[in-house]
N, C-alpha and C. Protein backbone atom coordinates (compact mmCIF):
# COMPACT_ATOMS: atom_id res chain seq x y z
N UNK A 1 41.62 -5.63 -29.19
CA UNK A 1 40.19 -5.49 -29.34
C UNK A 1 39.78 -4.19 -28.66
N UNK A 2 39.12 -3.34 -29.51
CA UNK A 2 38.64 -1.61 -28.68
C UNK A 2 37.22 -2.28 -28.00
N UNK A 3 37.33 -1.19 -27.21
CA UNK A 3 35.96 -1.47 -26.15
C UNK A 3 34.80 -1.08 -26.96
N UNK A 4 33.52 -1.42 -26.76
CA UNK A 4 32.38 -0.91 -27.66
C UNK A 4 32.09 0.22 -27.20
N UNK A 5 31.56 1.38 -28.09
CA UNK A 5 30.97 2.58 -27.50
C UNK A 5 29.28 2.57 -27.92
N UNK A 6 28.90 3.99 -27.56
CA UNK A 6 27.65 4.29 -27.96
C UNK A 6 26.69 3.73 -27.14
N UNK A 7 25.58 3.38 -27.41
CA UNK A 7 25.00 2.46 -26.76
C UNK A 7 25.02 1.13 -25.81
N UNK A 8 25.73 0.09 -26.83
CA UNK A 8 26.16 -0.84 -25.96
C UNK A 8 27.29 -0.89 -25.21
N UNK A 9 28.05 0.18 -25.69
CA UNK A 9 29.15 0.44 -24.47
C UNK A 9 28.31 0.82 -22.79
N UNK A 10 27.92 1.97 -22.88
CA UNK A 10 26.94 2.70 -21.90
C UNK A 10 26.25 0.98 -21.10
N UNK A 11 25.64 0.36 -22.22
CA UNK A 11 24.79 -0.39 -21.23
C UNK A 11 25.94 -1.82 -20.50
N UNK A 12 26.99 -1.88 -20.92
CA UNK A 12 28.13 -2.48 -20.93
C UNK A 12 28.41 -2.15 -19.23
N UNK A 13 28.94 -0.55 -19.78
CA UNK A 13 29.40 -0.53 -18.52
C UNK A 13 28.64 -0.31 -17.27
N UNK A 14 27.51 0.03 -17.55
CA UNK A 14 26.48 -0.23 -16.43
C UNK A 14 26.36 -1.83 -15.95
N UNK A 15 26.55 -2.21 -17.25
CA UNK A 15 25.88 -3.80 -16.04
C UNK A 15 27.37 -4.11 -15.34
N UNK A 16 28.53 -3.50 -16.20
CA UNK A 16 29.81 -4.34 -15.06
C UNK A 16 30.05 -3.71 -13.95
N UNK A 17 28.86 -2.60 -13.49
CA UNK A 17 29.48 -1.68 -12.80
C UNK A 17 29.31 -2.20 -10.85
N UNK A 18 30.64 -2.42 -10.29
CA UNK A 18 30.72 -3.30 -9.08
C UNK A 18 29.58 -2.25 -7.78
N UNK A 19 29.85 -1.33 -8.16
CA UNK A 19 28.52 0.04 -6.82
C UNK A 19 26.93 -0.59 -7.20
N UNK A 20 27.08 -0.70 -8.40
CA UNK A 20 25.33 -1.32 -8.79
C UNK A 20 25.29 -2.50 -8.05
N UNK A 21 26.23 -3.35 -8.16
CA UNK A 21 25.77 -4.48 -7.40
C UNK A 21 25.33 -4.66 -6.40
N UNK A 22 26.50 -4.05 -5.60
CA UNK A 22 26.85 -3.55 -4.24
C UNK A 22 25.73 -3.34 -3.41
N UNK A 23 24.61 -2.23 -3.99
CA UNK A 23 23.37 -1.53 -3.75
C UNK A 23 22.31 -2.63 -4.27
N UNK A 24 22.58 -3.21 -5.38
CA UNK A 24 21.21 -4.52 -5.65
C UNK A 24 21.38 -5.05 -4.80
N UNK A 25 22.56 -6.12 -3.70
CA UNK A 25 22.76 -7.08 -3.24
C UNK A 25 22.28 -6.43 -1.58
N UNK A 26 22.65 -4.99 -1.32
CA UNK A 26 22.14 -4.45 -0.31
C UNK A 26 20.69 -4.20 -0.28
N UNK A 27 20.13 -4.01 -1.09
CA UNK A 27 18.60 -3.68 -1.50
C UNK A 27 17.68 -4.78 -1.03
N UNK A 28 18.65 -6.06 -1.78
CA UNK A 28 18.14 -7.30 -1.29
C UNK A 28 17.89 -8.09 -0.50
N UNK A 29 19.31 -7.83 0.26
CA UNK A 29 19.40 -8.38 1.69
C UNK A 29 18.28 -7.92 2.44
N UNK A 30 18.45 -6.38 2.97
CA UNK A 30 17.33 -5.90 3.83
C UNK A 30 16.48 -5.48 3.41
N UNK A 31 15.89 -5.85 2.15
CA UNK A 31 14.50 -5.93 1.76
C UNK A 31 13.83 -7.11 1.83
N UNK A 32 14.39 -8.62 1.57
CA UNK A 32 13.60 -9.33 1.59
C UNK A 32 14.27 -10.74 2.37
N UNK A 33 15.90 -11.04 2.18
CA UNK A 33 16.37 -12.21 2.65
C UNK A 33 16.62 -12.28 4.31
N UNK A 34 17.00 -10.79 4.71
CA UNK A 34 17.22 -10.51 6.38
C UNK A 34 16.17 -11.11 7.18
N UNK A 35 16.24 -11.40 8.25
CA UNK A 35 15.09 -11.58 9.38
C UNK A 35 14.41 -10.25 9.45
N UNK A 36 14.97 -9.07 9.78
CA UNK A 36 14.08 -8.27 9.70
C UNK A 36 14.06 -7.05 8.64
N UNK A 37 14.03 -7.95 7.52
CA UNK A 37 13.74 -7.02 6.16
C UNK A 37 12.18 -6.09 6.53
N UNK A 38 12.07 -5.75 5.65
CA UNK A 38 10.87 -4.75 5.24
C UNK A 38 10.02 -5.59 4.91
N UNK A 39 10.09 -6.56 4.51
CA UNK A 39 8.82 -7.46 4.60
C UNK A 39 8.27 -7.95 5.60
N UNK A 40 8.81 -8.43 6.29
CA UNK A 40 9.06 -9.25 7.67
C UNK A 40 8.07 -8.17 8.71
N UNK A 41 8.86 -6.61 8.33
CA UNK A 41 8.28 -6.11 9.50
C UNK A 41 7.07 -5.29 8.74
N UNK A 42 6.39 -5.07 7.95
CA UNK A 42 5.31 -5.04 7.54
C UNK A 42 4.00 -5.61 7.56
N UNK A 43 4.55 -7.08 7.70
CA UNK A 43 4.00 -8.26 8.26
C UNK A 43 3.47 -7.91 9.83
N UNK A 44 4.73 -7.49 10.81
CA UNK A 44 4.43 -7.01 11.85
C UNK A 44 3.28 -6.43 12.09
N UNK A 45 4.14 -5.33 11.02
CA UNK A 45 3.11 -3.62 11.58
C UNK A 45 1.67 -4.18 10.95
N UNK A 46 1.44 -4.88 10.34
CA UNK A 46 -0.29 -5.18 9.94
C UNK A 46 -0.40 -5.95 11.07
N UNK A 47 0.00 -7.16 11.55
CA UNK A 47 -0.23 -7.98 12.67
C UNK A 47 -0.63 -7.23 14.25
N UNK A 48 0.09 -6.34 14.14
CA UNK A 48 0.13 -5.66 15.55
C UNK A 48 -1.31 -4.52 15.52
N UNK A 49 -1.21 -4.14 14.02
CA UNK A 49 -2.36 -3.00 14.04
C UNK A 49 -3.82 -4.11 14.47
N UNK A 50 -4.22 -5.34 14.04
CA UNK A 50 -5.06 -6.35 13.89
C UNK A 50 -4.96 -6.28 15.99
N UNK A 51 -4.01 -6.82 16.37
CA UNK A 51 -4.45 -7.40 17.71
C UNK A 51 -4.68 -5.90 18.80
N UNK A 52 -4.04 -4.39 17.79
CA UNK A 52 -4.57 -3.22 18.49
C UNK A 52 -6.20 -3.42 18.70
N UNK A 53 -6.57 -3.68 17.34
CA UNK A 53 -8.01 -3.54 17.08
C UNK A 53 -9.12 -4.21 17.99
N UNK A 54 -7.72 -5.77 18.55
CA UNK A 54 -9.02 -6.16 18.94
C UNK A 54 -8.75 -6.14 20.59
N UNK A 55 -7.89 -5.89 21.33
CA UNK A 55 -7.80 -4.76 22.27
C UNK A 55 -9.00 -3.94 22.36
N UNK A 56 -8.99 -2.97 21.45
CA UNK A 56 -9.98 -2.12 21.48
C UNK A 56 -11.36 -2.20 21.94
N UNK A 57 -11.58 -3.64 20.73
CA UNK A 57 -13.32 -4.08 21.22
C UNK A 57 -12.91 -4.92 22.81
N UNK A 58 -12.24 -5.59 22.98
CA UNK A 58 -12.09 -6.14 24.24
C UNK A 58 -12.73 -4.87 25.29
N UNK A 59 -11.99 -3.99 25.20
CA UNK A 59 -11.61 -2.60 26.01
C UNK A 59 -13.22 -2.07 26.06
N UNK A 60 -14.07 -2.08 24.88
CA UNK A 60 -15.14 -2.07 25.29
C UNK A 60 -16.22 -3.19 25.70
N UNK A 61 -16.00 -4.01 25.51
CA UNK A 61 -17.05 -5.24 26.14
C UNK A 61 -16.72 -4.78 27.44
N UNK A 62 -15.11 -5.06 28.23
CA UNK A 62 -15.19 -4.66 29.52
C UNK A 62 -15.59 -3.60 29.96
N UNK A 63 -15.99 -2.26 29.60
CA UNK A 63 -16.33 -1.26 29.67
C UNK A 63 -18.04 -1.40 29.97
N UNK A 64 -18.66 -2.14 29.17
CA UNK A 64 -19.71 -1.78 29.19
C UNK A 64 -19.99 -3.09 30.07
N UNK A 65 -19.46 -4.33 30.40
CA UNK A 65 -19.42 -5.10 31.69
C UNK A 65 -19.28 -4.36 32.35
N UNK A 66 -18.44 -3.36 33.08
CA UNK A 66 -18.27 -2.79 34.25
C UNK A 66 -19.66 -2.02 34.41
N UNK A 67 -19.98 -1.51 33.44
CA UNK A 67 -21.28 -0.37 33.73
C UNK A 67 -22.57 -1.60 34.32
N UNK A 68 -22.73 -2.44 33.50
CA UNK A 68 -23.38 -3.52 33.81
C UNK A 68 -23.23 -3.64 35.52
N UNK A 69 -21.88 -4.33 36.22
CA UNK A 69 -21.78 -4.80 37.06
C UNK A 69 -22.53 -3.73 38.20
N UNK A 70 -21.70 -2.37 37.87
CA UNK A 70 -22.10 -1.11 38.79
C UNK A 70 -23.43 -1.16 38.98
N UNK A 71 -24.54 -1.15 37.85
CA UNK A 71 -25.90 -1.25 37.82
C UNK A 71 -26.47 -2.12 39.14
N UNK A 72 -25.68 -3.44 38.92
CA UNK A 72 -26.24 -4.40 39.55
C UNK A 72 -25.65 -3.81 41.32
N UNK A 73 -24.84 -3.67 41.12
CA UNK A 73 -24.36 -3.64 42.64
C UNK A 73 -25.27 -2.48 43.50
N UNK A 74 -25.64 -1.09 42.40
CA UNK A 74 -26.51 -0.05 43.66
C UNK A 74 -27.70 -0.15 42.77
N UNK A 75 -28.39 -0.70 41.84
CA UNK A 75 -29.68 -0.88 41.74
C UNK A 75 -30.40 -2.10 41.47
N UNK A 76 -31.65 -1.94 42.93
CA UNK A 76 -32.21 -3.03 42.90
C UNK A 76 -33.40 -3.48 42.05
N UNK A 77 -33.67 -2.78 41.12
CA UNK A 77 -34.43 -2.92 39.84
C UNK A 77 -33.38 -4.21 38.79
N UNK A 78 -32.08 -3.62 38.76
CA UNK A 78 -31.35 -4.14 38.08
C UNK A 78 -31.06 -5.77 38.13
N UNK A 79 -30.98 -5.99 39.60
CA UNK A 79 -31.18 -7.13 40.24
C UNK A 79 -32.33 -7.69 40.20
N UNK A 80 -33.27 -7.11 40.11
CA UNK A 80 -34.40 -7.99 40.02
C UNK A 80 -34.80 -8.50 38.22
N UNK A 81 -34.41 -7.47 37.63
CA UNK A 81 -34.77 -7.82 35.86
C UNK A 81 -33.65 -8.81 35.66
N UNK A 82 -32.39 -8.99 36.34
CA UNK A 82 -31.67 -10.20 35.63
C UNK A 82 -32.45 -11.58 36.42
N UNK A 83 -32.59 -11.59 37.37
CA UNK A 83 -33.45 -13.04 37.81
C UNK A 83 -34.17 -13.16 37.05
N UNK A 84 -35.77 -12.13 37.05
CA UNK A 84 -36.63 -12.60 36.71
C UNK A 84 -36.27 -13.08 34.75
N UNK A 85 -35.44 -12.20 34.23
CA UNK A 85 -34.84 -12.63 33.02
C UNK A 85 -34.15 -14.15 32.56
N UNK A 86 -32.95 -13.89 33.62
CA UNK A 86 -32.04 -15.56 33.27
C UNK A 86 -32.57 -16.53 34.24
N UNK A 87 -33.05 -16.09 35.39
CA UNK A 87 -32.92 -17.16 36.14
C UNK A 87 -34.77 -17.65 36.43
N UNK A 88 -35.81 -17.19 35.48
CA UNK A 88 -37.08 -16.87 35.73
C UNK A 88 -37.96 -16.68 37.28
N UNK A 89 -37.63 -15.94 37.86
CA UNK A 89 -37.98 -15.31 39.28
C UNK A 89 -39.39 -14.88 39.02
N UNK A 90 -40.29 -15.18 40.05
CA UNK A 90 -41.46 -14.51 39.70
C UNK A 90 -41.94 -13.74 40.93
N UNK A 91 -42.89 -13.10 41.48
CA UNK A 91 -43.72 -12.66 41.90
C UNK A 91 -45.01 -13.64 42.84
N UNK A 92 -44.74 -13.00 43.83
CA UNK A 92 -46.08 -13.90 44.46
C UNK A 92 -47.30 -13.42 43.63
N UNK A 93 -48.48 -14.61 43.13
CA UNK A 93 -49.48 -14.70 42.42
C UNK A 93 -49.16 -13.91 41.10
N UNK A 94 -48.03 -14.83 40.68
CA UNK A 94 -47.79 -14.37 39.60
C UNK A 94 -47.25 -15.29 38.50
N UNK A 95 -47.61 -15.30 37.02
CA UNK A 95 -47.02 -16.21 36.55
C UNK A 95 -46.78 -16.23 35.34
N UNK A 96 -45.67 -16.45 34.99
CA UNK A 96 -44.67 -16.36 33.82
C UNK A 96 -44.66 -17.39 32.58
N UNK A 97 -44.38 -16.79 31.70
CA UNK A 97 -44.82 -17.88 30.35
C UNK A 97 -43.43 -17.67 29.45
N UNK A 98 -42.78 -18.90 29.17
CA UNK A 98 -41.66 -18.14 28.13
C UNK A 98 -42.33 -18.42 26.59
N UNK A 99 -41.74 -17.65 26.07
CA UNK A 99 -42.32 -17.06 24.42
C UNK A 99 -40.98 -17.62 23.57
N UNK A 100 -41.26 -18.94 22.99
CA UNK A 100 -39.77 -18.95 21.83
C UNK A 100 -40.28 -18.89 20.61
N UNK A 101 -39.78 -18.07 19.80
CA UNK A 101 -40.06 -17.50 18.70
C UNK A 101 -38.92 -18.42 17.39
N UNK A 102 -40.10 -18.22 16.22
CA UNK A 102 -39.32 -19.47 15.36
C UNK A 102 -38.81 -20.95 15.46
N UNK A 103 -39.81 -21.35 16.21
CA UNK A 103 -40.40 -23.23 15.79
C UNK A 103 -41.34 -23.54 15.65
């Protein structure tokens, strides 16, 4: 029996060809079946960029807590607007009304 040529020879011997495999079965492995395929760590690198992000805002809440705290510690204006604010502090002969808005 002669081997086929032309066309289906060509595509013949491409599919029997053992290097193609070789490279599909490598392609495969550490692309998708490995622990740390390219999927896996893509997964990562989005995961890690996400908890950079929120680092970040963390990084500023504390930031602008600290400026806060500083306020309070050398100004005594500062100290006095959070009482009279959260904790309603008033003034001798003086007197305070709270305002709730929307009921």
């Amino acid at each position: 029996m002669s081997k086929p040529t032309g066309v289906l020879g060509a595509l013949l011997r491409f599919w029997t060809n053992k290097y193609l495999w070789t490279i599909v079965a490598f392609i495969a492995i550490v692309g998708f079946i490995d622990t740390n395929s390219i999927v896996r760590r893509w997964e990562l690198h989005s995961h890690n960029e996400a908890l950079r992000a929120e680092i970040r805002n963390y990084e500023g809440i504390y930031n602008s807590n600290m400026k806060r705290l500083q306020s309070l510690r050398t100004d005594q204006r500062a100290i006095e607007q959070v009482a009279r604010v959260r904790f309603h502090y008033q003034r001798a002969n003086e007197d305070i009304y709270d305002v709730i808005e929307g009921e």
